[in-house]
C-alpha atoms as a PDB file:
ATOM      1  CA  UNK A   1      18.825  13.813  79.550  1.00  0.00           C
ATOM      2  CA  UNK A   2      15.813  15.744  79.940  1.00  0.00           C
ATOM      3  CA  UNK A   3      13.142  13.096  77.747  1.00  0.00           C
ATOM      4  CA  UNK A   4      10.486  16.362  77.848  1.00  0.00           C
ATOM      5  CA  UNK A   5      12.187  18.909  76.264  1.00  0.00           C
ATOM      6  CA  UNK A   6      10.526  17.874  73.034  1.00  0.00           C
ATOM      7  CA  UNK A   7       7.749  17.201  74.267  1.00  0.00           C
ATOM      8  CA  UNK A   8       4.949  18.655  71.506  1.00  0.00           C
ATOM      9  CA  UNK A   9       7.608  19.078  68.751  1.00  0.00           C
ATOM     10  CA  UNK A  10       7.169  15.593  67.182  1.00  0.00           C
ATOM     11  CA  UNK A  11       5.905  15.966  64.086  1.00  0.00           C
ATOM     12  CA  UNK A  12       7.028  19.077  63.994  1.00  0.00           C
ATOM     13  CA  UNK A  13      10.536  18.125  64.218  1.00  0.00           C
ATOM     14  CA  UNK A  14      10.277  15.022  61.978  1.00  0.00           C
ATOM     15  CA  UNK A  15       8.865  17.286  59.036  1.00  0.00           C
ATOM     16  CA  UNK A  16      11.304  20.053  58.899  1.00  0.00           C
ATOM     17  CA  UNK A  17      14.521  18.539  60.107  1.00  0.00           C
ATOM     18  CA  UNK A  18      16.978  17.532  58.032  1.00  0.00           C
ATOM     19  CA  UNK A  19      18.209  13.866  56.473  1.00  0.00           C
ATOM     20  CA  UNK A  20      22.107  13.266  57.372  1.00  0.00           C
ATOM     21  CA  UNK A  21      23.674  13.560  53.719  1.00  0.00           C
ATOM     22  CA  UNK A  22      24.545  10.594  51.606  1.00  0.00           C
ATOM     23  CA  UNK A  23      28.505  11.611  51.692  1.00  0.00           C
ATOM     24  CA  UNK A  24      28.268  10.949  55.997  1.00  0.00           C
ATOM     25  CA  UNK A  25      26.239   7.427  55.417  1.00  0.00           C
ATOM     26  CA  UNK A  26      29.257   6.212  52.453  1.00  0.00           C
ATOM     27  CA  UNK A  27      31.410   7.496  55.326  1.00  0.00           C
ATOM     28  CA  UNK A  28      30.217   5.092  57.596  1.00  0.00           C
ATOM     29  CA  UNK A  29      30.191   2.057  56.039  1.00  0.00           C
ATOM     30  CA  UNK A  30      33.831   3.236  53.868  1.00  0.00           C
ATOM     31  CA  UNK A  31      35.821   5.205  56.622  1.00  0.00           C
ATOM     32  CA  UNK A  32      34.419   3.911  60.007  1.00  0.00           C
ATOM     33  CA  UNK A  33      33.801   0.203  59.757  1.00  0.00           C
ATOM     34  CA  UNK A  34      29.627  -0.685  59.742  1.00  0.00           C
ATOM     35  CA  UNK A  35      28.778  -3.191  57.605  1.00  0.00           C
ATOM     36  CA  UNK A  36      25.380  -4.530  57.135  1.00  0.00           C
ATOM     37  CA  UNK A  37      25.874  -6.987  60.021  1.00  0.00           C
ATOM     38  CA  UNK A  38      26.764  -4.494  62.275  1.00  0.00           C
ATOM     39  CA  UNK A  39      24.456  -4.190  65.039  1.00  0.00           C
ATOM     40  CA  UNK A  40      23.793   0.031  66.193  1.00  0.00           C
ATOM     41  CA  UNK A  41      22.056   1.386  68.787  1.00  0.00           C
ATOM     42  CA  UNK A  42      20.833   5.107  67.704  1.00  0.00           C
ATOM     43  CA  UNK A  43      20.552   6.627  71.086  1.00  0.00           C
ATOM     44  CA  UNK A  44      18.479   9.696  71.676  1.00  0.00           C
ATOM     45  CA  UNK A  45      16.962   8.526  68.081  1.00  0.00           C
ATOM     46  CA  UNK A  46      13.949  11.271  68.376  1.00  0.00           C
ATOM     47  CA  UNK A  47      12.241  10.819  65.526  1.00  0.00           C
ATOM     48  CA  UNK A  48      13.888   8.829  64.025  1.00  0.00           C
ATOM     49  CA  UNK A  49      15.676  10.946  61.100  1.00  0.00           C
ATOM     50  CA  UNK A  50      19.207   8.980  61.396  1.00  0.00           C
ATOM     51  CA  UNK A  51      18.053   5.036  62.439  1.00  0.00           C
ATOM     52  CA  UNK A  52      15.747   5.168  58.897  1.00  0.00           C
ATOM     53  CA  UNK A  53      18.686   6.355  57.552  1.00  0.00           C
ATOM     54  CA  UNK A  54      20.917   3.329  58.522  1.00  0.00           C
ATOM     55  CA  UNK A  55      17.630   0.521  58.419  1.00  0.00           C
ATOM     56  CA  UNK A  56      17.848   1.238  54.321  1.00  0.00           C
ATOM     57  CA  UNK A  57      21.098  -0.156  54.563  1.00  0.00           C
ATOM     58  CA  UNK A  58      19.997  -3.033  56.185  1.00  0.00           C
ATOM     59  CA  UNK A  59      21.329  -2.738  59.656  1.00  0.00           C
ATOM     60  CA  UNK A  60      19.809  -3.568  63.030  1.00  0.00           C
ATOM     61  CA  UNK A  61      19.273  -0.857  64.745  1.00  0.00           C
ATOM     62  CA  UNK A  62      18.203  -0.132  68.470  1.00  0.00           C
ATOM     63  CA  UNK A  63      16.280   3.039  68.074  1.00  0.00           C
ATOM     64  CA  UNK A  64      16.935   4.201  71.812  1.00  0.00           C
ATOM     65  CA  UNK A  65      14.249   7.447  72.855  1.00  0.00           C
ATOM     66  CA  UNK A  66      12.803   8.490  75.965  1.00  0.00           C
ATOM     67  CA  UNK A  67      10.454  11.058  74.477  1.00  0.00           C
ATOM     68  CA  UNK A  68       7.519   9.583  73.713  1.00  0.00           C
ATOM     69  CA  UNK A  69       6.115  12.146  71.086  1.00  0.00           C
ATOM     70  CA  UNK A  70       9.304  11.525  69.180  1.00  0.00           C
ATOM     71  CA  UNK A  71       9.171   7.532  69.989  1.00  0.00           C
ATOM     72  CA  UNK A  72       5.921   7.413  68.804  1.00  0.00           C
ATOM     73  CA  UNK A  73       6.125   9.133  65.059  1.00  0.00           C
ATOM     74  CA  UNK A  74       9.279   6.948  64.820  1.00  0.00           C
ATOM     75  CA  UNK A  75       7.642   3.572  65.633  1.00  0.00           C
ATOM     76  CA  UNK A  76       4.751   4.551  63.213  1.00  0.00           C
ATOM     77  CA  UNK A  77       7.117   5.331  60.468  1.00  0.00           C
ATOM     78  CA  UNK A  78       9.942   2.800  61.017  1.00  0.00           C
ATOM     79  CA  UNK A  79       7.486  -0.383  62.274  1.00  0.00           C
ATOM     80  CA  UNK A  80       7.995  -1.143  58.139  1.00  0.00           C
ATOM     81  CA  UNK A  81      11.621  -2.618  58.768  1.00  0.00           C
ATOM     82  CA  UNK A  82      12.137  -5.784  60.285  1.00  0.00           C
ATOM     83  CA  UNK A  83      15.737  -4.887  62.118  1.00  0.00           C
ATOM     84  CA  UNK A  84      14.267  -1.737  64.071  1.00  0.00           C
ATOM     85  CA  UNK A  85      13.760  -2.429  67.387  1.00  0.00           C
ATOM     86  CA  UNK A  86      11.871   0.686  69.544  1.00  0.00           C
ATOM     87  CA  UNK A  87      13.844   1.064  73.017  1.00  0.00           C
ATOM     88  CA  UNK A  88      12.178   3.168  75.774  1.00  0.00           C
ATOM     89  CA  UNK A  89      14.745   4.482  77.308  1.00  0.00           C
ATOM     90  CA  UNK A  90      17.289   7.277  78.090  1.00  0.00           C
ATOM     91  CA  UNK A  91      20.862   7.489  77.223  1.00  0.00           C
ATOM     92  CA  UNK A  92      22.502   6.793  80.406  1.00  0.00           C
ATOM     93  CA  UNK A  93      20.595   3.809  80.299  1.00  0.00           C
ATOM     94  CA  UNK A  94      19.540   1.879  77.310  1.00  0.00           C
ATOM     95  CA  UNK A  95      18.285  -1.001  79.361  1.00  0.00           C
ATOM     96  CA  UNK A  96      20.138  -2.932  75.917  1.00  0.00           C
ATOM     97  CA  UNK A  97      22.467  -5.480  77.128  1.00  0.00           C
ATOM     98  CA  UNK A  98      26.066  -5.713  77.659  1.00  0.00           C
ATOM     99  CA  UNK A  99      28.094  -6.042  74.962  1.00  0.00           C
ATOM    100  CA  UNK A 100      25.739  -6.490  72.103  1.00  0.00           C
ATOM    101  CA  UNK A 101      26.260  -3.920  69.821  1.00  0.00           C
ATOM    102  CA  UNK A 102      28.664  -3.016  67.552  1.00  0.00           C
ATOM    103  CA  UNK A 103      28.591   0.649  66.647  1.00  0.00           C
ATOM    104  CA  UNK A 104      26.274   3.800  68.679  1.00  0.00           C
ATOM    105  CA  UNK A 105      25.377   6.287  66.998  1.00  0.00           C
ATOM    106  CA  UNK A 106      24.249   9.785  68.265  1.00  0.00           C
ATOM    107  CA  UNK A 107      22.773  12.581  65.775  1.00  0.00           C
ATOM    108  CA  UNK A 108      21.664  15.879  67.419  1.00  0.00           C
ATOM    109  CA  UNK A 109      21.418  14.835  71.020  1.00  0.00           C
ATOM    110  CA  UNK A 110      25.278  14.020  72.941  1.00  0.00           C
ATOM    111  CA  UNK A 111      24.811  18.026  74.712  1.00  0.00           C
ATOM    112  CA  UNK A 112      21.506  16.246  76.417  1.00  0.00           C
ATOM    113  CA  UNK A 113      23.215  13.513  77.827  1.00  0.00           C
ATOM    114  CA  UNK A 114      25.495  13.217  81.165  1.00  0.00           C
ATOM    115  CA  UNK A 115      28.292  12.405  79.570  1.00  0.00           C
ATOM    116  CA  UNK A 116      30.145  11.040  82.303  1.00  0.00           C
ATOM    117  CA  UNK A 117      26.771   8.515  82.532  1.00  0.00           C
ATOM    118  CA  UNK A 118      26.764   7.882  79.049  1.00  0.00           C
ATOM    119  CA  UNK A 119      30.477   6.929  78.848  1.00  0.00           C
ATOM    120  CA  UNK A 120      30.237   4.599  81.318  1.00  0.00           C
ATOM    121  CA  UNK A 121      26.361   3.150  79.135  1.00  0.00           C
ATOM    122  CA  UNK A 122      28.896   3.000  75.888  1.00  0.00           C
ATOM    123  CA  UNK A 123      31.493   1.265  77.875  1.00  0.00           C
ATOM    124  CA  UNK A 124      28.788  -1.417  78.943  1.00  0.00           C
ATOM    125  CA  UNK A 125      26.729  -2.457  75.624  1.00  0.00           C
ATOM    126  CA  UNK A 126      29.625  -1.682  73.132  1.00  0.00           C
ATOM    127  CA  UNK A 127      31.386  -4.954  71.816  1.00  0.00           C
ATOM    128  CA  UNK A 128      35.391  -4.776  72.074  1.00  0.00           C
ATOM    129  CA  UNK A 129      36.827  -2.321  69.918  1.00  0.00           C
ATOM    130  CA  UNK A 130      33.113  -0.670  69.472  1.00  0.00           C
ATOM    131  CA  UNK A 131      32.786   3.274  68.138  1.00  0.00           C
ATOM    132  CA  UNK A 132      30.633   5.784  68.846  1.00  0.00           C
ATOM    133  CA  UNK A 133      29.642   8.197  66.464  1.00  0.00           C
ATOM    134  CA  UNK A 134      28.643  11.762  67.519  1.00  0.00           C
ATOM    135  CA  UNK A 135      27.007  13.616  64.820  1.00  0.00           C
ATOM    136  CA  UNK A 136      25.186  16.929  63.850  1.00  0.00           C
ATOM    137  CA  UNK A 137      23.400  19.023  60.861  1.00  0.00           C
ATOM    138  CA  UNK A 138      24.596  22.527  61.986  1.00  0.00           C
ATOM    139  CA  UNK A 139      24.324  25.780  60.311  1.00  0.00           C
ATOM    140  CA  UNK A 140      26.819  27.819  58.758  1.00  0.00           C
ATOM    141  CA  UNK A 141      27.417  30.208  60.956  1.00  0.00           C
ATOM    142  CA  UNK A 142      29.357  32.401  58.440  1.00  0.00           C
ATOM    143  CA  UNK A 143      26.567  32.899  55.749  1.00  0.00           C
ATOM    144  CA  UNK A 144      24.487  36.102  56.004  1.00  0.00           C
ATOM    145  CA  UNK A 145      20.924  34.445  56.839  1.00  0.00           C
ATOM    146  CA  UNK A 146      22.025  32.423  59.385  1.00  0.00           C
ATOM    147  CA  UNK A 147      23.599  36.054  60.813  1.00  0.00           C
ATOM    148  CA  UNK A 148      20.605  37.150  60.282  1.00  0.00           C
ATOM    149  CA  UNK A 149      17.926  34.472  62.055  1.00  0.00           C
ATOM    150  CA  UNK A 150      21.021  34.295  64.825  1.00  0.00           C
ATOM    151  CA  UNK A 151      19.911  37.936  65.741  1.00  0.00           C
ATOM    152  CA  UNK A 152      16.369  37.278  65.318  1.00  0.00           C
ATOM    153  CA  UNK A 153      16.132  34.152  67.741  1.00  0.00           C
ATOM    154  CA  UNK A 154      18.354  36.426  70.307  1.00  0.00           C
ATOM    155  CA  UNK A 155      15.591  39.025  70.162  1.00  0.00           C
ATOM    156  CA  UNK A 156      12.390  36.876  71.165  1.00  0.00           C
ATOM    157  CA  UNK A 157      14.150  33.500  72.559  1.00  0.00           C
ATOM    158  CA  UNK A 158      15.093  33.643  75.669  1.00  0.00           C
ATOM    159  CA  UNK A 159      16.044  29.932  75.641  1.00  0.00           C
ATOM    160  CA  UNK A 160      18.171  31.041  72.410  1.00  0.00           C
ATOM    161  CA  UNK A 161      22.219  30.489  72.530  1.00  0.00           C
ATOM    162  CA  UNK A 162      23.558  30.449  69.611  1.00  0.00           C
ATOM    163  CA  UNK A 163      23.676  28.072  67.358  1.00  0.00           C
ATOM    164  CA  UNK A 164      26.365  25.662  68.601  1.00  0.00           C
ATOM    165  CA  UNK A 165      24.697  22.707  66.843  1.00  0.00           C
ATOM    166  CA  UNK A 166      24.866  21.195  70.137  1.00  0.00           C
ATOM    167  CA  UNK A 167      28.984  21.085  69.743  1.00  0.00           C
ATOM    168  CA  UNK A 168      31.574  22.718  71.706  1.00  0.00           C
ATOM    169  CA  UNK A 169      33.336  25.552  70.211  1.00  0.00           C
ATOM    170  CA  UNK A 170      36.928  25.045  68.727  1.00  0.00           C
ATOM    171  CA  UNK A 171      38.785  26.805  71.856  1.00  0.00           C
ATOM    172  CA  UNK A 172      37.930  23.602  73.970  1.00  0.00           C
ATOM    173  CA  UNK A 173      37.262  21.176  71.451  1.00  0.00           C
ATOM    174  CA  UNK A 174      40.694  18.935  72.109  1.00  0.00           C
ATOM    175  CA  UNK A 175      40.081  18.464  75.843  1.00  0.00           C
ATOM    176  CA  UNK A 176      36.383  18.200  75.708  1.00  0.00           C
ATOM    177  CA  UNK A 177      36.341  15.491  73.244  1.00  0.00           C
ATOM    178  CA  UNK A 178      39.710  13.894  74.267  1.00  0.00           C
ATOM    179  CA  UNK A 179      37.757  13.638  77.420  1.00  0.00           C
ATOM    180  CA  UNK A 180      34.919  11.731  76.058  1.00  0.00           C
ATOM    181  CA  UNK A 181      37.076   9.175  73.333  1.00  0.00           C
ATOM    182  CA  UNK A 182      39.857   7.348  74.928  1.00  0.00           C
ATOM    183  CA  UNK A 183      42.093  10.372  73.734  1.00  0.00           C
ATOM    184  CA  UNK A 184      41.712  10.209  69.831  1.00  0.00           C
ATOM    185  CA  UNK A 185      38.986  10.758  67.386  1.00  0.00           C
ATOM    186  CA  UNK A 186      38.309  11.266  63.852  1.00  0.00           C
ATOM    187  CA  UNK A 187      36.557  14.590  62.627  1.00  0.00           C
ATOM    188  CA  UNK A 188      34.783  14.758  59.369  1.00  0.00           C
ATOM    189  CA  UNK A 189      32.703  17.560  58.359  1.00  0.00           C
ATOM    190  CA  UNK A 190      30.498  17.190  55.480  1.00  0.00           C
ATOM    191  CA  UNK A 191      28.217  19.967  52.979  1.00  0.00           C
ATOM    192  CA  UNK A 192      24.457  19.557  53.597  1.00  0.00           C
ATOM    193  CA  UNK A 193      22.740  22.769  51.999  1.00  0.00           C
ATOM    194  CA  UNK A 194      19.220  22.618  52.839  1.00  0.00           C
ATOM    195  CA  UNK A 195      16.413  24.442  50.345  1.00  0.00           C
ATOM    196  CA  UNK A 196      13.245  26.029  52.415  1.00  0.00           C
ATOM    197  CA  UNK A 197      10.322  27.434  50.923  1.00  0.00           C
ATOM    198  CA  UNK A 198       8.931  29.442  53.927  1.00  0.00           C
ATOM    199  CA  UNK A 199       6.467  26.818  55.746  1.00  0.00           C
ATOM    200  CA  UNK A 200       9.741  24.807  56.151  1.00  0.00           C
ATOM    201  CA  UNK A 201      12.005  27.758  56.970  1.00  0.00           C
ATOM    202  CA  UNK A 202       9.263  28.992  59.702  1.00  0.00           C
ATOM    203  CA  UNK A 203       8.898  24.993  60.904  1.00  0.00           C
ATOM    204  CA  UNK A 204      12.469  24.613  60.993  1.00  0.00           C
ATOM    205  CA  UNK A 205      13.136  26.978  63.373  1.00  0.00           C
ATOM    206  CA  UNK A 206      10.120  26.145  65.499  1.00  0.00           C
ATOM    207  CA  UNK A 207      11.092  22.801  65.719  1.00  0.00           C
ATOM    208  CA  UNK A 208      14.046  23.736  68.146  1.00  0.00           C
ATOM    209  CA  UNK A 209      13.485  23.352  71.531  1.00  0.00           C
ATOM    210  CA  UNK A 210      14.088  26.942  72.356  1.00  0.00           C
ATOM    211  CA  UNK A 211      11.498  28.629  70.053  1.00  0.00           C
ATOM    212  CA  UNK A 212       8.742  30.696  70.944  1.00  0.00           C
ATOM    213  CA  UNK A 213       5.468  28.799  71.653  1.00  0.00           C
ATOM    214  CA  UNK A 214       2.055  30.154  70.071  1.00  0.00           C
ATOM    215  CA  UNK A 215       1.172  30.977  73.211  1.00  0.00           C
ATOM    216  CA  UNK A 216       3.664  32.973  74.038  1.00  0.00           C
ATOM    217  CA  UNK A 217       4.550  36.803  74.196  1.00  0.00           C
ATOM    218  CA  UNK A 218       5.443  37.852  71.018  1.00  0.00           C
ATOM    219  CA  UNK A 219       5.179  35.219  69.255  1.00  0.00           C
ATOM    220  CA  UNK A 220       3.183  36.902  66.401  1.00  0.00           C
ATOM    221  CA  UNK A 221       6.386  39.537  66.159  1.00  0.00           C
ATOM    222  CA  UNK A 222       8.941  36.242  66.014  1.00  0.00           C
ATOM    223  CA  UNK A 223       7.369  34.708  62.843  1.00  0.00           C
ATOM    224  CA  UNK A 224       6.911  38.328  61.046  1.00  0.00           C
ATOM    225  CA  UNK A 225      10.471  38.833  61.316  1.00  0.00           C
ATOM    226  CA  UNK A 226      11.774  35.200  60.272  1.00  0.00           C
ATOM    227  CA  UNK A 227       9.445  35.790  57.483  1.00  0.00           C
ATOM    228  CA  UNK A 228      11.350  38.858  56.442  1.00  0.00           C
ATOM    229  CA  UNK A 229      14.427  37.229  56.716  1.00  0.00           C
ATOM    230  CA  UNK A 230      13.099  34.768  54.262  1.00  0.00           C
ATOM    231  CA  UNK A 231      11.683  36.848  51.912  1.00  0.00           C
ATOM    232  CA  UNK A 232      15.480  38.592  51.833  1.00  0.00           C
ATOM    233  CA  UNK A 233      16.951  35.397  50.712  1.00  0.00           C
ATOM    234  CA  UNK A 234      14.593  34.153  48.842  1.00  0.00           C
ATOM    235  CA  UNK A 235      15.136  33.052  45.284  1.00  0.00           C
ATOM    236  CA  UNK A 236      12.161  31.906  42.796  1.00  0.00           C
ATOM    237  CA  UNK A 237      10.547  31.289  45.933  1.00  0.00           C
ATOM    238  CA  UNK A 238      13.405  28.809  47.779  1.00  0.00           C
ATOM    239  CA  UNK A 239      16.050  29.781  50.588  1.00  0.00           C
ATOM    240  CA  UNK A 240      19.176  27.800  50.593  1.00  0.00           C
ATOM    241  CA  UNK A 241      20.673  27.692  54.111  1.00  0.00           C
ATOM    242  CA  UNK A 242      24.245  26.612  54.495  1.00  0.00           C
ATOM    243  CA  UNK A 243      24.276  23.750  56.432  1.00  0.00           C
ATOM    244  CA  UNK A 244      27.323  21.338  57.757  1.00  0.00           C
ATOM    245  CA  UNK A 245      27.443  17.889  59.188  1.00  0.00           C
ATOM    246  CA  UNK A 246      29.659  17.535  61.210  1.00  0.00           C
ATOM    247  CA  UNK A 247      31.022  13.864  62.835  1.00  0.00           C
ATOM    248  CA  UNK A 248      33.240  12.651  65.512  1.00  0.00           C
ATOM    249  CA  UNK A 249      34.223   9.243  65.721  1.00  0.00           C
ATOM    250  CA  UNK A 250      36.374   7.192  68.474  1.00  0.00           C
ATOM    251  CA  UNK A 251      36.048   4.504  70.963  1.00  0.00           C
ATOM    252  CA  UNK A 252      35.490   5.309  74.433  1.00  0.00           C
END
C-alpha cells in the first residue's frame, strides 16, 4: 500500500466523501454476523468515514491507517469513543495480534493493498470462522453526469482511469474474488444517492487521489468545466449523483 498517496487530501477527503448508507450497516449486523461484541479492525480506515460508522454501534474497532494526514483527522474526531483504538500501520501488517478480531472491514482501499500480503495479514489476526468485508461508495456509471465528469477527468487527469470504484470489472470478477475468499462470497449492492451543491461536487472530485493539484497545468480549465457540468445538473441549486455501495463478504 502506498501510505502517501493521500498525503494532503485529509480534510479534504473527510469533508466531501461519503457516509456508507444505513441499509449496508443493518446489513452487517442482520446478514453478516457483527454484533456489538464483535471486535473489527477497519484497515486502511483513512479518515475514518466507516470505523465512526461502526463505533455508534458500539463496537471495538481497530482503526488501522498508515497515512498520517488521514490518521490524524480520524484520531481528532474519533478520540470521543472509548472502543477506537488508532493503529499505525499498513495493511499487510497491522502489527494487531493473532487471532483477536472478529470481523475486518475494508471501505475504499482493498485495490491499495498486496493482496496476496493482506490475505496472508487476514489469515493471521482473524478469529476462526472470521469475515472480511470489502466495501465501496461507487458511482453510477450509467447516469449522464457521471458520463459526463468521466470525460472531464480523462481530459486533464492523467492519473484518471475510470471510475472502477477501486473494483474489478464484471468480466473477471469470479476468479479475482474467488481468488481472494476461500472460493465463495456474498455480493450486496446497495442505493446511496449523494446531493452536492457545487463546493462539495468540486471537493468531491478533488478529494481523489488522481485530481489535478492547484499547482498544476490546467488546473484553472479542470474546475471551469466540472463547474459546467454542475450547473447542467443542477436543480434548485443541488446535484444528485447516483451512487452505489457495493459489498463483498467471505472468509479467507
Amino acid at each position: 500500500m502506498n501510505e502517501n498517496k493521500f498525503t494532503g487530501l485529509g480534510e479534504t477527503y473527510a469533508k466531501f466523501r461519503p457516509n456508507y448508507p444505513q441499509s449496508f450497516i443493518d446489513y452487517l449486523y442482520s446478514g453478516v454476523g457483527i454484533n456489538k461484541e464483535s471486535i473489527i479492525a477497519d484497515i486502511g480506515s483513512g479518515t475514518g468515514i466507516l470505523t465512526k460508522q461502526l463505533l455508534e454501534q458500539g463496537n471495538k474497532v481497530f482503526a488501522v491507517e498508515p497515512n498520517e494526514d488521514m490518521r490524524t483527522i480520524s484520531e481528532a474526531d474519533l478520540s470521543i469513543y472509548e472502543k477506537f483504538t488508532s493503529v499505525n500501520a499498513a495493511a499487510e501488517n497491522t502489527t494487531l495480534e493473532s487471532s483477536s478480531v472478529d470481523f475486518i472491514t475494508v471501505a475504499q482501499a482493498f485495490h491499495w493493498f498486496d493482496e496476496s500480503l493482506f490475505k496472508k495479514e487476514c489469515n493471521r489476526i482473524l478469529k476462526p470462522n472470521g469475515k472480511v468485508i470489502l466495501v465501496w461508495n461507487s458511482r453510477d456509471t450509467d447516469a449522464d453526469v457521471v458520463k459526463e465528469s468521466d470525460a472531464i477527468l480523462r481530459k486533464y487527469c492523467p492519473n484518471f482511469k475510470g471510475f472502477s470504484g477501486g473494483m474489478r470489472g464484471p468480466e473477471d470478477e469470479n476468479t479475482h474474488y474467488k481468488n481472494f475468499f476461500n472460493g465463495e462470497y456474498i455480493t450486496k449492492t446497495f442505493q446511496n444517492d449523494i446531493t452536492f451543491d457545487l463546493d462539495g461536487f468540486i471537493g468531491r472530485n478533488r478529494s481523489a487521489s488522481y485530481a489535478l493539484k492547484e499547482d498544476e497545468k490546467n488546473f484553472t480549465e479542470y474546475i471551469e468545466e466540472l463547474s459546467e457540468c454542475f450547473y447542467k445538473h443542477v436543480i434548485n441549486g443541488i446535484m444528485t449523483m447516483p451512487n452505489l455501495t457495493r459489498s463483498y463478504t467471505g472468509t479467507v
